[in-house]
Protein backbone atom coordinates (compact mmCIF):
# COMPACT_ATOMS: atom_id res chain seq x y z
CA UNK A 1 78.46 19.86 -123.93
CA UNK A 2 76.09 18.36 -126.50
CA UNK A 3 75.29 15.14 -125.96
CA UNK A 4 75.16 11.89 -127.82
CA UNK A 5 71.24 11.67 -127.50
CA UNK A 6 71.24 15.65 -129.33
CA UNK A 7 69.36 17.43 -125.86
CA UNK A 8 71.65 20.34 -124.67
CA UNK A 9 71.11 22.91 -121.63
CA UNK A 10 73.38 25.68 -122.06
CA UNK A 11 72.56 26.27 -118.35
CA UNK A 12 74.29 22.92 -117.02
CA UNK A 13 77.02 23.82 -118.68
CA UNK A 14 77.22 27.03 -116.68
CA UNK A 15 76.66 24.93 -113.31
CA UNK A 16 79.39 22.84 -114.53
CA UNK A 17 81.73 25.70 -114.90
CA UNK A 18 80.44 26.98 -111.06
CA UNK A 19 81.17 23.54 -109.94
CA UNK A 20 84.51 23.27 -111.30
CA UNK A 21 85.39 26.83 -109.37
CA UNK A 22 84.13 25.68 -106.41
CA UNK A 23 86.22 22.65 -106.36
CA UNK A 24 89.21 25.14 -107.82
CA UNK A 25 89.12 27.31 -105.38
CA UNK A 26 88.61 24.45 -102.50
CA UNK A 27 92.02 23.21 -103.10
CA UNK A 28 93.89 26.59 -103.61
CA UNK A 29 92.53 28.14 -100.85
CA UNK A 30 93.61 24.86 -98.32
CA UNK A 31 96.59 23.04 -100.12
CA UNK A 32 98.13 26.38 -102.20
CA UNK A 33 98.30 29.15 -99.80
CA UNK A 34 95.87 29.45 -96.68
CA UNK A 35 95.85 27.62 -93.59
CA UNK A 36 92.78 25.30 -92.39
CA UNK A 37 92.32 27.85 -89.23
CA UNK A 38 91.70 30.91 -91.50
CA UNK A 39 87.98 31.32 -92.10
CA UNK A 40 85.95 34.16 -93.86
CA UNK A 41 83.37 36.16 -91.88
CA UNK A 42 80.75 36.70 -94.72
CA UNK A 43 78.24 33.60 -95.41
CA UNK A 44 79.04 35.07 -98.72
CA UNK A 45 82.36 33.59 -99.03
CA UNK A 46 82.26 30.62 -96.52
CA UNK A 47 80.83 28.58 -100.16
CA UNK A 48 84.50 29.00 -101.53
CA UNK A 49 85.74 28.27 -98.25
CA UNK A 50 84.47 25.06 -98.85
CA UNK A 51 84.63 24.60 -102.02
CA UNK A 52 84.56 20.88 -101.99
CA UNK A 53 80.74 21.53 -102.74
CA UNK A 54 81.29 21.35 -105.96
CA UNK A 55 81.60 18.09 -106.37
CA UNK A 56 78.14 18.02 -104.64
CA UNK A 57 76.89 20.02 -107.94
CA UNK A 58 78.28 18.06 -110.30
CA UNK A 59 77.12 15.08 -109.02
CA UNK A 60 73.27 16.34 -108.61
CA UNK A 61 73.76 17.71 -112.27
CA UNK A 62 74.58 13.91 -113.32
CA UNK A 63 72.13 12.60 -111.82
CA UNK A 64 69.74 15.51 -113.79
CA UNK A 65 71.13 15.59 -117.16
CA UNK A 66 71.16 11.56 -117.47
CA UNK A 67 67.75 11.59 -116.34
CA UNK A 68 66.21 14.49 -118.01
CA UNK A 69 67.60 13.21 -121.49
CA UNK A 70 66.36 9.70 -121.34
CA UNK A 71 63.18 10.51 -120.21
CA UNK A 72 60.64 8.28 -121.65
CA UNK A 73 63.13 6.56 -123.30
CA UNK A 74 64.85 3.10 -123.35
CA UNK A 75 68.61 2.68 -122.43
CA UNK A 76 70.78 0.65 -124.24
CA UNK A 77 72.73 -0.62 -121.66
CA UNK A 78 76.24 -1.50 -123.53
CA UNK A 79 75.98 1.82 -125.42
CA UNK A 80 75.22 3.69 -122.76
CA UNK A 81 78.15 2.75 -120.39
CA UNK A 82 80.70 2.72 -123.97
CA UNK A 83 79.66 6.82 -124.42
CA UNK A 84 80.24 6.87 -120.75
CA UNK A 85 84.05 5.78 -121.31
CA UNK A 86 85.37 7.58 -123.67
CA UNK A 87 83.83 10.22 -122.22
CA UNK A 88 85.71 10.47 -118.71
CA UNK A 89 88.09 7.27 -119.35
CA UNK A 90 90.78 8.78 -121.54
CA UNK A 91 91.35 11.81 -120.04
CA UNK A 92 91.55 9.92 -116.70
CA UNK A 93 93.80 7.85 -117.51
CA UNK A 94 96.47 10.29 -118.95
CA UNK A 95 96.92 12.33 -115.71
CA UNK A 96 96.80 8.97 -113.69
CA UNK A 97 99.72 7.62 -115.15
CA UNK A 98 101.24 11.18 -115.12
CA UNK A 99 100.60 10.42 -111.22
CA UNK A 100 102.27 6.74 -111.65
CA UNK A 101 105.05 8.31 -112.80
CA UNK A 102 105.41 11.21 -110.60
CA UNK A 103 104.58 9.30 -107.22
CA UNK A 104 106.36 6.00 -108.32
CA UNK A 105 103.01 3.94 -107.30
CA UNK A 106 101.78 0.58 -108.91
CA UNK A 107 100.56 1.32 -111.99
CA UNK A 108 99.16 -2.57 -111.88
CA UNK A 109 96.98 -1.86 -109.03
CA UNK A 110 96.23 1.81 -109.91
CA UNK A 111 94.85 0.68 -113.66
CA UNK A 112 93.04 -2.02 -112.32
CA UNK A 113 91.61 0.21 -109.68
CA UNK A 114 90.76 2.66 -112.08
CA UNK A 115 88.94 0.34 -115.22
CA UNK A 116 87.17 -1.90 -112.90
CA UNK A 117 86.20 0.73 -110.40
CA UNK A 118 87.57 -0.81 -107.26
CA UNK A 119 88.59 1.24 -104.93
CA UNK A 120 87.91 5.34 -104.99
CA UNK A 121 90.37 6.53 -102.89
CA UNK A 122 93.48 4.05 -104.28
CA UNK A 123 93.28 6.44 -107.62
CA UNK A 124 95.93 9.34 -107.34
CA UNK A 125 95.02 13.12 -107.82
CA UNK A 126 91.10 13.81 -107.91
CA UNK A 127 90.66 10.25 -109.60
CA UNK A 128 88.38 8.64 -106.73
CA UNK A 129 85.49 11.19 -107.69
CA UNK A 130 85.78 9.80 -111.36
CA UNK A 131 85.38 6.20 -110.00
CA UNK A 132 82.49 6.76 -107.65
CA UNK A 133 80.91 8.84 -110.64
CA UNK A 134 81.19 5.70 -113.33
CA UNK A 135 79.68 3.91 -110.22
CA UNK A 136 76.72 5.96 -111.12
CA UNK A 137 76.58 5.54 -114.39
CA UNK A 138 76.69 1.29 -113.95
CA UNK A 139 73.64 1.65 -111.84
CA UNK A 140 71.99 4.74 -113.57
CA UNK A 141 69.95 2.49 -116.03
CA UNK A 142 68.50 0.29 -113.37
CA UNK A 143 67.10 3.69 -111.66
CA UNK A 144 65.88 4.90 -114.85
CA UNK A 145 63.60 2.23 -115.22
CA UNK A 146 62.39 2.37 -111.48
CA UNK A 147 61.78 6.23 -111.65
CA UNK A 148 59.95 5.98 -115.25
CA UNK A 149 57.35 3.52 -113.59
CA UNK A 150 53.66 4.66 -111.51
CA UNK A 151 55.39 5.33 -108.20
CA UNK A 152 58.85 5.23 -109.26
CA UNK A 153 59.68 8.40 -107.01
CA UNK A 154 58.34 7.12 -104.13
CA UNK A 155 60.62 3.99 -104.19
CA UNK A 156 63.57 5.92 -104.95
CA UNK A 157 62.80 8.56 -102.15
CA UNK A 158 62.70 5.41 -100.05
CA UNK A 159 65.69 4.63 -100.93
CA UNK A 160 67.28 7.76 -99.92
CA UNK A 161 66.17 7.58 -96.53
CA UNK A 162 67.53 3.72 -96.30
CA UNK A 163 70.90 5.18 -97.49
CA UNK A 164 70.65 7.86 -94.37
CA UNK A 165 69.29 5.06 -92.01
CA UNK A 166 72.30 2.80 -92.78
CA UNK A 167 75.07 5.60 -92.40
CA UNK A 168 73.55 6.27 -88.51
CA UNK A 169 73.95 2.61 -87.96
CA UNK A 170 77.36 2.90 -89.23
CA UNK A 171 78.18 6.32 -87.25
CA UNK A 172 77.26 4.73 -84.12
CA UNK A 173 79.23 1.82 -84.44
CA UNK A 174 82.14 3.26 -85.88
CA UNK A 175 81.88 7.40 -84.82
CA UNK A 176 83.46 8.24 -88.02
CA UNK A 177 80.88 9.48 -90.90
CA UNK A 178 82.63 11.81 -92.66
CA UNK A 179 85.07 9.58 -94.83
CA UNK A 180 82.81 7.21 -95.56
CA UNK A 181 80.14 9.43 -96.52
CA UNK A 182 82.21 11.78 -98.78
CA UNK A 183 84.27 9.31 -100.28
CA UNK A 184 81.79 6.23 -101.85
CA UNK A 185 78.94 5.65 -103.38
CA UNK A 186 77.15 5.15 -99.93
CA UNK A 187 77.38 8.76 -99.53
CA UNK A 188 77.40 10.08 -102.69
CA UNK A 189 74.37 7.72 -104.19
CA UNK A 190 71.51 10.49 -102.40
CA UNK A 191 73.18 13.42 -104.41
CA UNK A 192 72.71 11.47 -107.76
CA UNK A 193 69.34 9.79 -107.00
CA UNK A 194 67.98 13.67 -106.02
CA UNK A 195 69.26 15.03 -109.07
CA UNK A 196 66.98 11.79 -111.02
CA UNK A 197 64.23 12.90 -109.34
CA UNK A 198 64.92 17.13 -109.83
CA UNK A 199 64.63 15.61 -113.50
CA UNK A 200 61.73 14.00 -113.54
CA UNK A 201 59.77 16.79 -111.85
CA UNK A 202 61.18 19.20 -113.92
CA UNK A 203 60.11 17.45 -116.84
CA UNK A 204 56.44 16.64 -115.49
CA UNK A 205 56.83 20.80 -115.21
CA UNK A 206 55.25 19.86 -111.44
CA UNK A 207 51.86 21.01 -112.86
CA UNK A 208 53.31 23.45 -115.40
CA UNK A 209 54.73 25.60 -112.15
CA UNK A 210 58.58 25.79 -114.29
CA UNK A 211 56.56 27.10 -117.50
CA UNK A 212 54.08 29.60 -116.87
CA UNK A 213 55.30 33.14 -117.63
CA UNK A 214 53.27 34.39 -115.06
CA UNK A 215 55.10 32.95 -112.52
CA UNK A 216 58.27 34.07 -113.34
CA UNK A 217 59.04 36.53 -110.96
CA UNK A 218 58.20 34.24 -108.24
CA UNK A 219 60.97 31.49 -110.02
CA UNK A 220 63.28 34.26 -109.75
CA UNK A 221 62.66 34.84 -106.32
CA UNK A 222 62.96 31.61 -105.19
CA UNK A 223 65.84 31.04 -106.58
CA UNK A 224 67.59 33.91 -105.21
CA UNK A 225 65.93 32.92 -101.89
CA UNK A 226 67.76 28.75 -102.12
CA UNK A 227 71.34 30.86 -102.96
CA UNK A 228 70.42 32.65 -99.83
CA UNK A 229 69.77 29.92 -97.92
CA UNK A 230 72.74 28.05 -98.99
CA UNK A 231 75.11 30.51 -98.30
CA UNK A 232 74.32 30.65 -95.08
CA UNK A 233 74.26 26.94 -94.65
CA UNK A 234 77.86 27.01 -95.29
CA UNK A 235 78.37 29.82 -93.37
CA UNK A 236 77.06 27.97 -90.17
CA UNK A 237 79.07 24.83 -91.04
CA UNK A 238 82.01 26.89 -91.55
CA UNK A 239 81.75 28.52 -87.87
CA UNK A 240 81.49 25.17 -86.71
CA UNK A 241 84.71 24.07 -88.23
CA UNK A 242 83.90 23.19 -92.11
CA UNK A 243 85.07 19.57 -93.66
CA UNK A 244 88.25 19.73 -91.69
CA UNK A 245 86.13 20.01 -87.63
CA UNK A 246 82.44 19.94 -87.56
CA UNK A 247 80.91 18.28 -85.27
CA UNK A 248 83.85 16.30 -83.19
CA UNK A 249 87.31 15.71 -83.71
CA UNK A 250 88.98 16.20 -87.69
CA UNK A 251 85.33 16.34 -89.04
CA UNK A 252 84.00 13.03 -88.78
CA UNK A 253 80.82 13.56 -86.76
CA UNK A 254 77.13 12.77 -87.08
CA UNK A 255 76.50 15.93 -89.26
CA UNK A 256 78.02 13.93 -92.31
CA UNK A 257 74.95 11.62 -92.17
CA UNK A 258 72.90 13.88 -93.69
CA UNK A 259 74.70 16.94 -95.07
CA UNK A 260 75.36 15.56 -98.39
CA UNK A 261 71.76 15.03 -98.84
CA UNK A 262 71.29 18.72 -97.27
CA UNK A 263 73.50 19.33 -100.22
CA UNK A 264 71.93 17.73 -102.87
CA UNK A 265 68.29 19.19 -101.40
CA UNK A 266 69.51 22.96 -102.65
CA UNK A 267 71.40 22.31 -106.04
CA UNK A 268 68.79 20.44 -107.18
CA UNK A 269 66.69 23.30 -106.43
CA UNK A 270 69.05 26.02 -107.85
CA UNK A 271 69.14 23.59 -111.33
CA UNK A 272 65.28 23.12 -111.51
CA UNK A 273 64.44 26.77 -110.97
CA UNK A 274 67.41 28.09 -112.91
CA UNK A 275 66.70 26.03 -115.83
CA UNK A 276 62.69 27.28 -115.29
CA UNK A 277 63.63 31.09 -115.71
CA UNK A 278 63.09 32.94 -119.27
CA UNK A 279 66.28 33.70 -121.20
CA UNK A 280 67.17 37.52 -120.77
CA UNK A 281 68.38 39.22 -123.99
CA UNK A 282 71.03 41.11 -122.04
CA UNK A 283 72.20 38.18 -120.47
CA UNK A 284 72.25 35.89 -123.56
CA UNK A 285 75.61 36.58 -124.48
CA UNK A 286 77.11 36.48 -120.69
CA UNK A 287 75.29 32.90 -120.44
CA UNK A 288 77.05 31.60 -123.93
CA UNK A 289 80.22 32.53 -122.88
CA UNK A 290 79.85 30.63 -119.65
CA UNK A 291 78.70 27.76 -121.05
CA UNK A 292 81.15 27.39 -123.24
CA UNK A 293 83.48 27.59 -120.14
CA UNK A 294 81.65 24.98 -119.04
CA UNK A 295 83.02 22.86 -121.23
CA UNK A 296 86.17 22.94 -120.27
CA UNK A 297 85.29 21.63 -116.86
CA UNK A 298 86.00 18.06 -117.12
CA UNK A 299 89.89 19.18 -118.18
CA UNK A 300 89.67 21.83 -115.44
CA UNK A 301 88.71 19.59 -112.31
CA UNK A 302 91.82 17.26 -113.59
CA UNK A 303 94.08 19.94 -114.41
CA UNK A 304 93.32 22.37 -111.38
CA UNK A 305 95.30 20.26 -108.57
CA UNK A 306 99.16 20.51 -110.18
CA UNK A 307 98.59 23.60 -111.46
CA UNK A 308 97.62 25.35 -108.43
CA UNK A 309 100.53 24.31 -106.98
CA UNK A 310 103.05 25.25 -109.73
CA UNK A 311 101.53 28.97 -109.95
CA UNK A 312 101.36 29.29 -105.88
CA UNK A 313 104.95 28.51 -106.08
CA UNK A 314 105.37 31.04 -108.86
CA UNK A 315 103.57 33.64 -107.49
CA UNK A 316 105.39 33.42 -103.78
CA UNK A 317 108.65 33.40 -105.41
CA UNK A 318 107.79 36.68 -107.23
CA UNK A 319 106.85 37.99 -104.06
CA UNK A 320 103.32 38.83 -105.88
CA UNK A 321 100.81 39.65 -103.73
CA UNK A 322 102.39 38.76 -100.55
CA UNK A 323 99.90 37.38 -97.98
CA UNK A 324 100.15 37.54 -94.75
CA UNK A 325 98.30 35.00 -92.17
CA UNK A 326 94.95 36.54 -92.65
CA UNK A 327 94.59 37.45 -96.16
CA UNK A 328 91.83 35.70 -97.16
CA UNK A 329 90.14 38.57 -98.89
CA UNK A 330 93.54 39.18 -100.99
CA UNK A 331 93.94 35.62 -101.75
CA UNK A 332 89.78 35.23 -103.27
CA UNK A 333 91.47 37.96 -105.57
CA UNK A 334 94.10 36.44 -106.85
CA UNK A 335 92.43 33.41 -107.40
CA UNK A 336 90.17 35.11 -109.71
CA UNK A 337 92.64 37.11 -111.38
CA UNK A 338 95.70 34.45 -111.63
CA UNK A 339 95.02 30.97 -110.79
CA UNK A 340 91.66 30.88 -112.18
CA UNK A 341 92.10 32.04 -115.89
CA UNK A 342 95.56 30.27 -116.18
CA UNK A 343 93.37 26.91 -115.65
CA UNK A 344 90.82 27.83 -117.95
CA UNK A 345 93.31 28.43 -120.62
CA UNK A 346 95.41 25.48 -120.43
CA UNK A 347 92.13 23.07 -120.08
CA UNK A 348 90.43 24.69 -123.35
CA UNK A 349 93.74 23.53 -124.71
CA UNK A 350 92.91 20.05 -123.27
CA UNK A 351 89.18 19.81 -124.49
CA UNK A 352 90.16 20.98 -127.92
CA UNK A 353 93.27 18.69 -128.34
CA UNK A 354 92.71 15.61 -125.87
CA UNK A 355 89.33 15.29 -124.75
CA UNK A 356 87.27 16.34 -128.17
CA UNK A 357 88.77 13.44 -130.33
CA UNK A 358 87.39 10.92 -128.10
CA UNK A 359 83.76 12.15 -128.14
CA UNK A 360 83.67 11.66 -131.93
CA UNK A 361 83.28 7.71 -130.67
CA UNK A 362 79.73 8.38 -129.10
CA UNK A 363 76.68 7.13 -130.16
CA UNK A 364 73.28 7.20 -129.47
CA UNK A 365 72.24 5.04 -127.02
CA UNK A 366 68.52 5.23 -126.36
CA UNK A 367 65.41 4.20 -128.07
């Protein structure tokens, strides 16, 4: 998506469009068709397996993009949180009051929950990630002027590690991370503030290491080698029971301390050497048309949750593709043939129609 400020990376809107698959396939695989107890045996798949990653990426990439635009630049404050709106407000609030409706909740308290960014988890369908996100974005220029200083890193690295500090005092008072952790801003700030500082070393080129041609192969290498490495993260945290039982009972152990950051620690790393690597003229056109799939993946993380469960429905009552208990395998296939392409469809709809219109009301916000 171009932005207001005129800097676009084709290639975070193809992490966008990963992210939004992730999450996608997250909530089909647990809430459409497979049970919690049924896990892959392949590090390849135990990312999918949980999926809820993705969140973790798009969260990194905010942090990235906001930073990596503005850099060396002055935020308008006012301006800056106004593109912010209409960028994720109106789209927000259409499926939330679809939600009102549907659920017969307070649409008072949900409203006021939602504009003032009270309380995450008090917004219906995938709405608490949108709160803690504008969250961000109220605190974003304050960062921005700490990182752009002499030394600015170093103060927000320190604040990382005061973030991790306070969550162990929390775990052992309370012995319940996870929720905590996943769900706010106390969790969820180390993501953003690693994808600032992905930013600014990307664009200090960490002494011209992301430019020089020479060097490509060895960008290419280590990017295949932080995939690796997170794939089999995941599939080590899926052995030990995944979101739903790692480390003690229902998943709320000491792990969640630090495994966002853990997170946060590879994307940014994917994004920064990803972004480094020469354009391929074979792969041009593959790119483009992910990217502009990409776009759709603001409509697709709101869209993905009702209409995975309408086609699961669907698709059992047509006896299609049958699975039984451990069908895991099958199921990864249907997602990508069915579920997958149905939401893309339906949320280029929503982009072109809905969301679209409302970007027109952007402006630049930086000097």
């Amino acid at each position: 998506m171009q932005s207001s400020n005129n800097i676009y990376l084709e290639r975070v809107d193809i992490l966008r469009f990963v992210a939004a698959t992730l999450v996608i396939f997250w909530h089909y695989f647990h809430y459409g068709t497979i049970p919690h107890e049924v896990l892959p045996h392949h590090f390849s798949l135990s990312v999918l397996e949980e999926g809820h990653t993705g969140v973790s990426l798009f969260i990194v990439l905010s942090g990235f993009i906001f930073q990596y635009i503005n850099s060396g630049k002055e935020i308008s404050y006012f301006k800056f949180l106004r593109n912010r709106f209409f960028r994720i407000f109106p789209l927000a609030i259409f499926w939330i009051l679809i939600y009102v409706a549907k659920d017969h909740l307070n649409p008072v308290e949900v409203l006021l929950n939602t504009i003032f960014v009270f309380n995450p988890l008090s917004v219906p369908g995938v709405g608490w990630t949108i709160i803690v996100e504008f969250q961000f974005y109220l605190i974003f220029p304050v960062f921005h002027k700490i990182i752009e200083r002499k030394g600015g890193t170093l103060n927000i690295v320190g604040l990382i590690v005061l973030m991790i500090l306070l969550r162990g005092m929390l775990y052992i008072n309370t012995g319940n991370m996870r929720d905590f952790a996943y769900y706010s801003i106390f969790g969820r700030l180390d993501q953003f503030l690693l994808g600032v500082i992905a930013a600014k070393l990307y664009a200090n080129r960490l002494s011209s290491f992301f430019s020089r041609p020479e060097l490509e192969k060895l960008r290419l290498f280590l990017l295949a080698g932080v995939v690796a490495g997170l794939l089999v993260v995941f599939h080590f945290f899926v052995m030990a029971g995944g979101y739903f039982g790692v480390d003690n009972e229902h998943g709320k152990g000491a792990a969640w301390i630090v495994f966002l950051d853990v997170e946060a620690l590879f994307y940014a790393g994917i994004i920064v050497l990803y972004l480094s690597l020469n354009k391929y003229a074979l792969l041009r056109p593959v790119e483009s048309f992910f990217a502009k799939l990409g776009e759709f993946s603001y409509s697709m993380y709101w869209l993905h949750w009702p209409m995975i469960l309408a086609l699961c429905v669907i698709i059992m009552r047509l006896n299609i593709f049958n699975p039984g208990p451990r069908s895991f395998a099958s199921m990864w296939l249907i997602g990508f043939a069915v579920i997958l392409p149905a939401i893309v469809f339906v949320s280029a709809l929503s982009y072109t129609f809905f969301e679209k219109p409302f970007l027109r009301f952007r402006e630049k916000y930086t000097t």
